[in-house]
C-alpha atoms as a PDB file:
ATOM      1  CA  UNK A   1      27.147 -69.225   1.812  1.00  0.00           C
ATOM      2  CA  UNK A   2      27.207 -70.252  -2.074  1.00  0.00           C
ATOM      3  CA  UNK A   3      28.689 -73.836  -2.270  1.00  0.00           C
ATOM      4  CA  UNK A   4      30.246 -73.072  -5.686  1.00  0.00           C
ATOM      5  CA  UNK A   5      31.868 -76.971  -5.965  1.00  0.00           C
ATOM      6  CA  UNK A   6      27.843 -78.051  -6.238  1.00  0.00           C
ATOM      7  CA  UNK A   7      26.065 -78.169  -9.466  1.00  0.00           C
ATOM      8  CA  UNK A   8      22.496 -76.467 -10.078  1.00  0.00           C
ATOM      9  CA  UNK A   9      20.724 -75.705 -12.604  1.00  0.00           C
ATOM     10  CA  UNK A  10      19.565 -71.477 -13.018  1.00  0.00           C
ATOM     11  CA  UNK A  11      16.756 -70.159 -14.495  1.00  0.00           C
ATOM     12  CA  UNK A  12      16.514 -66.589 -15.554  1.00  0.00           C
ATOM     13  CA  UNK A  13      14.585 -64.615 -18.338  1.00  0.00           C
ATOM     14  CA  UNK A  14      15.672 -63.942 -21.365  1.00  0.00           C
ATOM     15  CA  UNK A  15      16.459 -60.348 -22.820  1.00  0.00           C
ATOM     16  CA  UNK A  16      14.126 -57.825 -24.157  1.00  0.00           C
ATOM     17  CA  UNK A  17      15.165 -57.156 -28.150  1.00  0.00           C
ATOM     18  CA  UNK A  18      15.299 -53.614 -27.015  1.00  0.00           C
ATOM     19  CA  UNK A  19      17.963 -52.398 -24.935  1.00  0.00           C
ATOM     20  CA  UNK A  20      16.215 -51.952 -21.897  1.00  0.00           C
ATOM     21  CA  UNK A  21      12.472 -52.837 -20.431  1.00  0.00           C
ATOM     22  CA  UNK A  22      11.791 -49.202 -19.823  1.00  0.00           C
ATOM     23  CA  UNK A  23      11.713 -48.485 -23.419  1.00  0.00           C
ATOM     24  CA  UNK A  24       8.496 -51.044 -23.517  1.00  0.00           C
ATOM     25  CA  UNK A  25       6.923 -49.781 -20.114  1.00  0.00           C
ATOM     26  CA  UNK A  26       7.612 -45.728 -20.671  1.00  0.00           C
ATOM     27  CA  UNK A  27       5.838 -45.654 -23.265  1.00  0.00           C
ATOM     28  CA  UNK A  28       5.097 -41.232 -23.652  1.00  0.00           C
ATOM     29  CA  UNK A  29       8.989 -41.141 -23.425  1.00  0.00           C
ATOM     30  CA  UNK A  30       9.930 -43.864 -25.487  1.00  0.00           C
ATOM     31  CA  UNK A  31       7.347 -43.606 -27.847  1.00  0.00           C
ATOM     32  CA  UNK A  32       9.576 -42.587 -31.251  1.00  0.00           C
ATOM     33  CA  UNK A  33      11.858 -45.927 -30.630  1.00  0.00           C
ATOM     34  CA  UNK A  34       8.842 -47.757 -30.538  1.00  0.00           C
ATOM     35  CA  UNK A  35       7.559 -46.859 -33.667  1.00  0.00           C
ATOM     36  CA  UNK A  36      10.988 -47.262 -34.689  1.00  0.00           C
ATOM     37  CA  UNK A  37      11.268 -50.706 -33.397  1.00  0.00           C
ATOM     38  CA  UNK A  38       8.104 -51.828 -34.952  1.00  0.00           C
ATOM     39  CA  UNK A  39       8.966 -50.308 -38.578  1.00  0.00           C
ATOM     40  CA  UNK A  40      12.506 -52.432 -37.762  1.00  0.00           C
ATOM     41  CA  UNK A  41      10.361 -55.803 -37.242  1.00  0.00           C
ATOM     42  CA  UNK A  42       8.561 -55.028 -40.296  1.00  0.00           C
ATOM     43  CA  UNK A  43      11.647 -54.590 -42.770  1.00  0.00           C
ATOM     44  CA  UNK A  44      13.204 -57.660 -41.372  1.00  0.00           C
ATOM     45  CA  UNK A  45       9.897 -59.549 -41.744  1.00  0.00           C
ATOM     46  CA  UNK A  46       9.194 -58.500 -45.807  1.00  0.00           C
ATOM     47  CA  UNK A  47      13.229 -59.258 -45.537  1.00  0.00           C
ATOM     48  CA  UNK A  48      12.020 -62.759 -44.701  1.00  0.00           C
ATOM     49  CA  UNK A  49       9.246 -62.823 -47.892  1.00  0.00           C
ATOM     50  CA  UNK A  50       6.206 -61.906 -45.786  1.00  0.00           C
ATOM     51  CA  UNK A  51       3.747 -59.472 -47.807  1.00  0.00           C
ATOM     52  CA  UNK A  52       4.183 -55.974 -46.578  1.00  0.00           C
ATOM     53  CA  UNK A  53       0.489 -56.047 -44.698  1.00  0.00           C
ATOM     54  CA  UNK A  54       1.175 -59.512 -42.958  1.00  0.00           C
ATOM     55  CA  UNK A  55       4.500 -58.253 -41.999  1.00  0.00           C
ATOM     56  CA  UNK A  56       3.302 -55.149 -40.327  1.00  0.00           C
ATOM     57  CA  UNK A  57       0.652 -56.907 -38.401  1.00  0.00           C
ATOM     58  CA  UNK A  58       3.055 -59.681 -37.126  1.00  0.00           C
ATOM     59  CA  UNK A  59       5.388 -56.904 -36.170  1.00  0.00           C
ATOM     60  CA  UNK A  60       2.803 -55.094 -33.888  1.00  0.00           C
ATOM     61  CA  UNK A  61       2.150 -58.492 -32.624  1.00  0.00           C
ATOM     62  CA  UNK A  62       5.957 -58.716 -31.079  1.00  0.00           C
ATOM     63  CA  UNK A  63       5.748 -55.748 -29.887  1.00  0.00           C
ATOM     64  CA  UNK A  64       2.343 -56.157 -27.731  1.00  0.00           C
ATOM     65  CA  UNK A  65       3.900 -59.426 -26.571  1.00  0.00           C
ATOM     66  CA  UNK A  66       7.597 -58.289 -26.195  1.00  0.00           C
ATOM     67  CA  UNK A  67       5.844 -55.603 -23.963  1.00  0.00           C
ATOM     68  CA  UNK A  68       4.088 -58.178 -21.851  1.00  0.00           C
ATOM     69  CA  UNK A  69       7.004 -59.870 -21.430  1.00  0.00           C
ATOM     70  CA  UNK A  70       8.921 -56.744 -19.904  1.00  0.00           C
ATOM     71  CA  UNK A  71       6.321 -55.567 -17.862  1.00  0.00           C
ATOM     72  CA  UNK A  72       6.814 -58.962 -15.950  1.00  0.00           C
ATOM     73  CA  UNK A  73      10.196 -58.383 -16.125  1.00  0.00           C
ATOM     74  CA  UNK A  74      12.795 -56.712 -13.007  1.00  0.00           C
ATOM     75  CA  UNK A  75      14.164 -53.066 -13.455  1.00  0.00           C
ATOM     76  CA  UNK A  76      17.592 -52.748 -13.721  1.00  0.00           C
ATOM     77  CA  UNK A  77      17.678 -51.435 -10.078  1.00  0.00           C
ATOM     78  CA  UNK A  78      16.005 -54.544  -9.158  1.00  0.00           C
ATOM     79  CA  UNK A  79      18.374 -56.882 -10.831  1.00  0.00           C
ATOM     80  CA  UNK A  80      21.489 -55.324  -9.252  1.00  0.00           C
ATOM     81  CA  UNK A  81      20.309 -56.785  -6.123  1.00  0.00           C
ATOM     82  CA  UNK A  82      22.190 -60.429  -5.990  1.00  0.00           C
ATOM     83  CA  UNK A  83      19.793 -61.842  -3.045  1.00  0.00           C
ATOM     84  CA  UNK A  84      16.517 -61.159  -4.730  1.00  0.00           C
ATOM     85  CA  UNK A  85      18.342 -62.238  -7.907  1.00  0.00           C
ATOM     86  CA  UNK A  86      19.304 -65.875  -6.348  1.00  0.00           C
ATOM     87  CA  UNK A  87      16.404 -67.816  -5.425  1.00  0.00           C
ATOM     88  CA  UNK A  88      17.556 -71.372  -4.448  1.00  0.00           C
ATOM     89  CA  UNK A  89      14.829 -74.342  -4.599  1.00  0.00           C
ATOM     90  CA  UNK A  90      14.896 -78.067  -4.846  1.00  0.00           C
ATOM     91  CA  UNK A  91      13.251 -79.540  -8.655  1.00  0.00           C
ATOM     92  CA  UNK A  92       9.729 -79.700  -6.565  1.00  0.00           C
ATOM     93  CA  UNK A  93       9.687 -75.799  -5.626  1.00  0.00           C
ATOM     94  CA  UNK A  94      10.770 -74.768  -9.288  1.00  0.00           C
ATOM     95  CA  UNK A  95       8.142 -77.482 -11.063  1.00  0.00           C
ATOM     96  CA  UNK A  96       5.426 -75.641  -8.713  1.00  0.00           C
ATOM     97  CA  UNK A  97       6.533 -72.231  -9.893  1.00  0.00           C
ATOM     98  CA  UNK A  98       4.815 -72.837 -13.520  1.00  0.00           C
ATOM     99  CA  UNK A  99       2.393 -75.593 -12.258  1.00  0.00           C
ATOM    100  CA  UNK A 100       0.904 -76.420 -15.496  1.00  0.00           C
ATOM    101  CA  UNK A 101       4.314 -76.745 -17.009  1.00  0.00           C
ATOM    102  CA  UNK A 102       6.457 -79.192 -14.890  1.00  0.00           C
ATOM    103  CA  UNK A 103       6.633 -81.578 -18.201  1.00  0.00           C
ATOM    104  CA  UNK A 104       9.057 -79.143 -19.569  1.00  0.00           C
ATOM    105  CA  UNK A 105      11.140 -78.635 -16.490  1.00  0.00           C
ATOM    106  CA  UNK A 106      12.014 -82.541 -15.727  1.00  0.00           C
ATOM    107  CA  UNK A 107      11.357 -85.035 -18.102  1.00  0.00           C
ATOM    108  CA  UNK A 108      11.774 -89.103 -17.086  1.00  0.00           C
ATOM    109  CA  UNK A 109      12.830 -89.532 -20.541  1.00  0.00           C
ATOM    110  CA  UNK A 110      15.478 -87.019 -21.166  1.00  0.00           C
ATOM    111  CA  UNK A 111      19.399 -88.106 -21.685  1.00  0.00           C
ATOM    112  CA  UNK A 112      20.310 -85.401 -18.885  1.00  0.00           C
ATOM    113  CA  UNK A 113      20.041 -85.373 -15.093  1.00  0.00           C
ATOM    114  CA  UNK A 114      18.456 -82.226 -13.805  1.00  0.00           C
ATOM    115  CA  UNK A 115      20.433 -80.799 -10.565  1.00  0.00           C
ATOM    116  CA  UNK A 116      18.326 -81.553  -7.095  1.00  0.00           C
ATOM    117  CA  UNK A 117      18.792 -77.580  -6.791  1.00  0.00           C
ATOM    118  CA  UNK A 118      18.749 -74.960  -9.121  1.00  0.00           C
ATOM    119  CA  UNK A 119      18.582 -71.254  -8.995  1.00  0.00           C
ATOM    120  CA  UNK A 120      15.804 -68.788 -10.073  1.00  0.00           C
ATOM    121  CA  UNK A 121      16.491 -65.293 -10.591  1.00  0.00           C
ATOM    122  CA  UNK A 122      12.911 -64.017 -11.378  1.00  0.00           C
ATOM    123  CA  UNK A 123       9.915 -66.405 -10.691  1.00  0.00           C
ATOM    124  CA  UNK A 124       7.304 -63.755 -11.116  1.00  0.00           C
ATOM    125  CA  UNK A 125       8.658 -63.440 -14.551  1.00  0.00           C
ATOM    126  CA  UNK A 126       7.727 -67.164 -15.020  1.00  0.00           C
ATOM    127  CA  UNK A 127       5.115 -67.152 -13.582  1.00  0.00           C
ATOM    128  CA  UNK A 128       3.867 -64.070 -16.224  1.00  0.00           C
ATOM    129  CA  UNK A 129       4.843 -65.735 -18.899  1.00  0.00           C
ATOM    130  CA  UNK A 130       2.770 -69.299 -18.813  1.00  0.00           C
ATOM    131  CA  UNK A 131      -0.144 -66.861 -18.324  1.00  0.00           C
ATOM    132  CA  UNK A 132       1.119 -65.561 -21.451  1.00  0.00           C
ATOM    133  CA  UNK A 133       1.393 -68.573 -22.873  1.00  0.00           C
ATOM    134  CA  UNK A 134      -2.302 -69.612 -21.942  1.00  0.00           C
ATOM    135  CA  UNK A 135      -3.811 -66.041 -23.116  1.00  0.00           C
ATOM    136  CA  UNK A 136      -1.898 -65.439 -26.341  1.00  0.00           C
ATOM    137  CA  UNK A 137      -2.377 -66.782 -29.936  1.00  0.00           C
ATOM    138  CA  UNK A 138      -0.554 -69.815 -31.117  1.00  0.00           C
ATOM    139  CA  UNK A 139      -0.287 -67.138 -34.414  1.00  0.00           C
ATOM    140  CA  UNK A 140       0.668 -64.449 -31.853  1.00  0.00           C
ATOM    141  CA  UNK A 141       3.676 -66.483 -30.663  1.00  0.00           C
ATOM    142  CA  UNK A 142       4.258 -68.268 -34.058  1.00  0.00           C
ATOM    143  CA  UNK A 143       5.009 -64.326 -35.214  1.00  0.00           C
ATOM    144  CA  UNK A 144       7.040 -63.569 -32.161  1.00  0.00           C
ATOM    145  CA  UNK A 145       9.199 -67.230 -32.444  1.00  0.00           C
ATOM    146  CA  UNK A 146       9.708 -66.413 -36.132  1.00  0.00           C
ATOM    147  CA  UNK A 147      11.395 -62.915 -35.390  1.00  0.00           C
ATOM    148  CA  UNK A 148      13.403 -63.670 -32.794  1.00  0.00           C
ATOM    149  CA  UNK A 149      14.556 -66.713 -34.733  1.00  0.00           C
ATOM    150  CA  UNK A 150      14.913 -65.308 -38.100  1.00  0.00           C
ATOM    151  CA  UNK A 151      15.342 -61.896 -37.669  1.00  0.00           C
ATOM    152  CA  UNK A 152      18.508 -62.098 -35.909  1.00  0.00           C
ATOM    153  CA  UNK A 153      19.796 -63.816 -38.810  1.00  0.00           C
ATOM    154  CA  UNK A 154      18.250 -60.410 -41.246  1.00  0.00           C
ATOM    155  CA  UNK A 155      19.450 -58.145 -38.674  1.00  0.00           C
ATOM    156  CA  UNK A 156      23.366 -58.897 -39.091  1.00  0.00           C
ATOM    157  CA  UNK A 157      22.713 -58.832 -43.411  1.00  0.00           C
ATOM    158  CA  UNK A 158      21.083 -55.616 -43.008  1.00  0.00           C
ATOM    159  CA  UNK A 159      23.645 -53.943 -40.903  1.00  0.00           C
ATOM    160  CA  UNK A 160      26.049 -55.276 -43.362  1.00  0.00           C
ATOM    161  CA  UNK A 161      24.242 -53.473 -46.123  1.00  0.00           C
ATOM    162  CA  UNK A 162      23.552 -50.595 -44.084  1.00  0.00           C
ATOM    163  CA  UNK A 163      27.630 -49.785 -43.803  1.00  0.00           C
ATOM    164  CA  UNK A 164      27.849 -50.132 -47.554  1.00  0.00           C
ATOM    165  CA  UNK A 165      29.965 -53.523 -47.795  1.00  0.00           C
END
């Protein structure tokens, strides 16, 4: 039984920019929103002042690793299920889950206590993405950071245009 008066930390990942991982991973019947999507990255990134070229490379860049990132990620069959979904472990067990990253899990120096438990809804995911983070271009990720930072911000202007306000 859940002890819900206890305090833990949870990890989970984060959400794909499209709605759903399948339209990364089925890629023959998803292919047009693809396309889409990546023509999307691009406006929002000449939005942002890159040259039209640079902009259309970064954006095919996101999408490779936005892929990656999904493929590691659970189906949405698999994340209906709450006991695969709640994977309890002390600090030690979830610093060993990305073992070259446990500096960015617990720090001695930080102002905040981490939980002695914490919760993990998808450690393979993790455990994907430091491999990504070892096998991918600083200017890979320095494309992919700067969308999902930025764009978001384009995104909500351009949907404001878009109705005509």
């Amino acid at each position: 039984m859940r002890k819900t008066a206890r305090e833990i930390s949870r990890s989970a990942a984060g959400r794909a920019r499209m709605p759903d991982r399948d339209y990364y991973t089925s890629r023959p019947r998803h292919e047009r929103q693809a396309r889409e999507y990546i023509a999307h990255v691009t406006k929002m990134l000449t939005l942002l002042g890159e040259p039209a070229e640079k902009a259309t490379d970064d954006a095919k860049k996101v999408m490779v690793l936005e892929t990656k990132l999904a493929e590691a990620s659970r189906t949405r069959v698999q994340l209906r299920d709450p006991v695969k979904n709640y994977n309890k472990m002390g600090v030690r067990q979830l610093q060993a889950l990305p073992p070259d990253w446990n500096g960015a899990i617990t720090s001695r120096r930080s102002a905040w206590s981490i939980p002695a438990m914490s919760t993990c809804s998808s450690p393979e995911f993790f455990k994907a993405a430091i491999n990504l983070f070892k096998s991918t271009s600083i200017d890979d990720w320095k494309a992919y950071l700067r969308c999902t930072d930025q764009c978001d911000r384009v995104i909500s202007f351009d949907r404001f245009r878009q109705r005509g306000i």
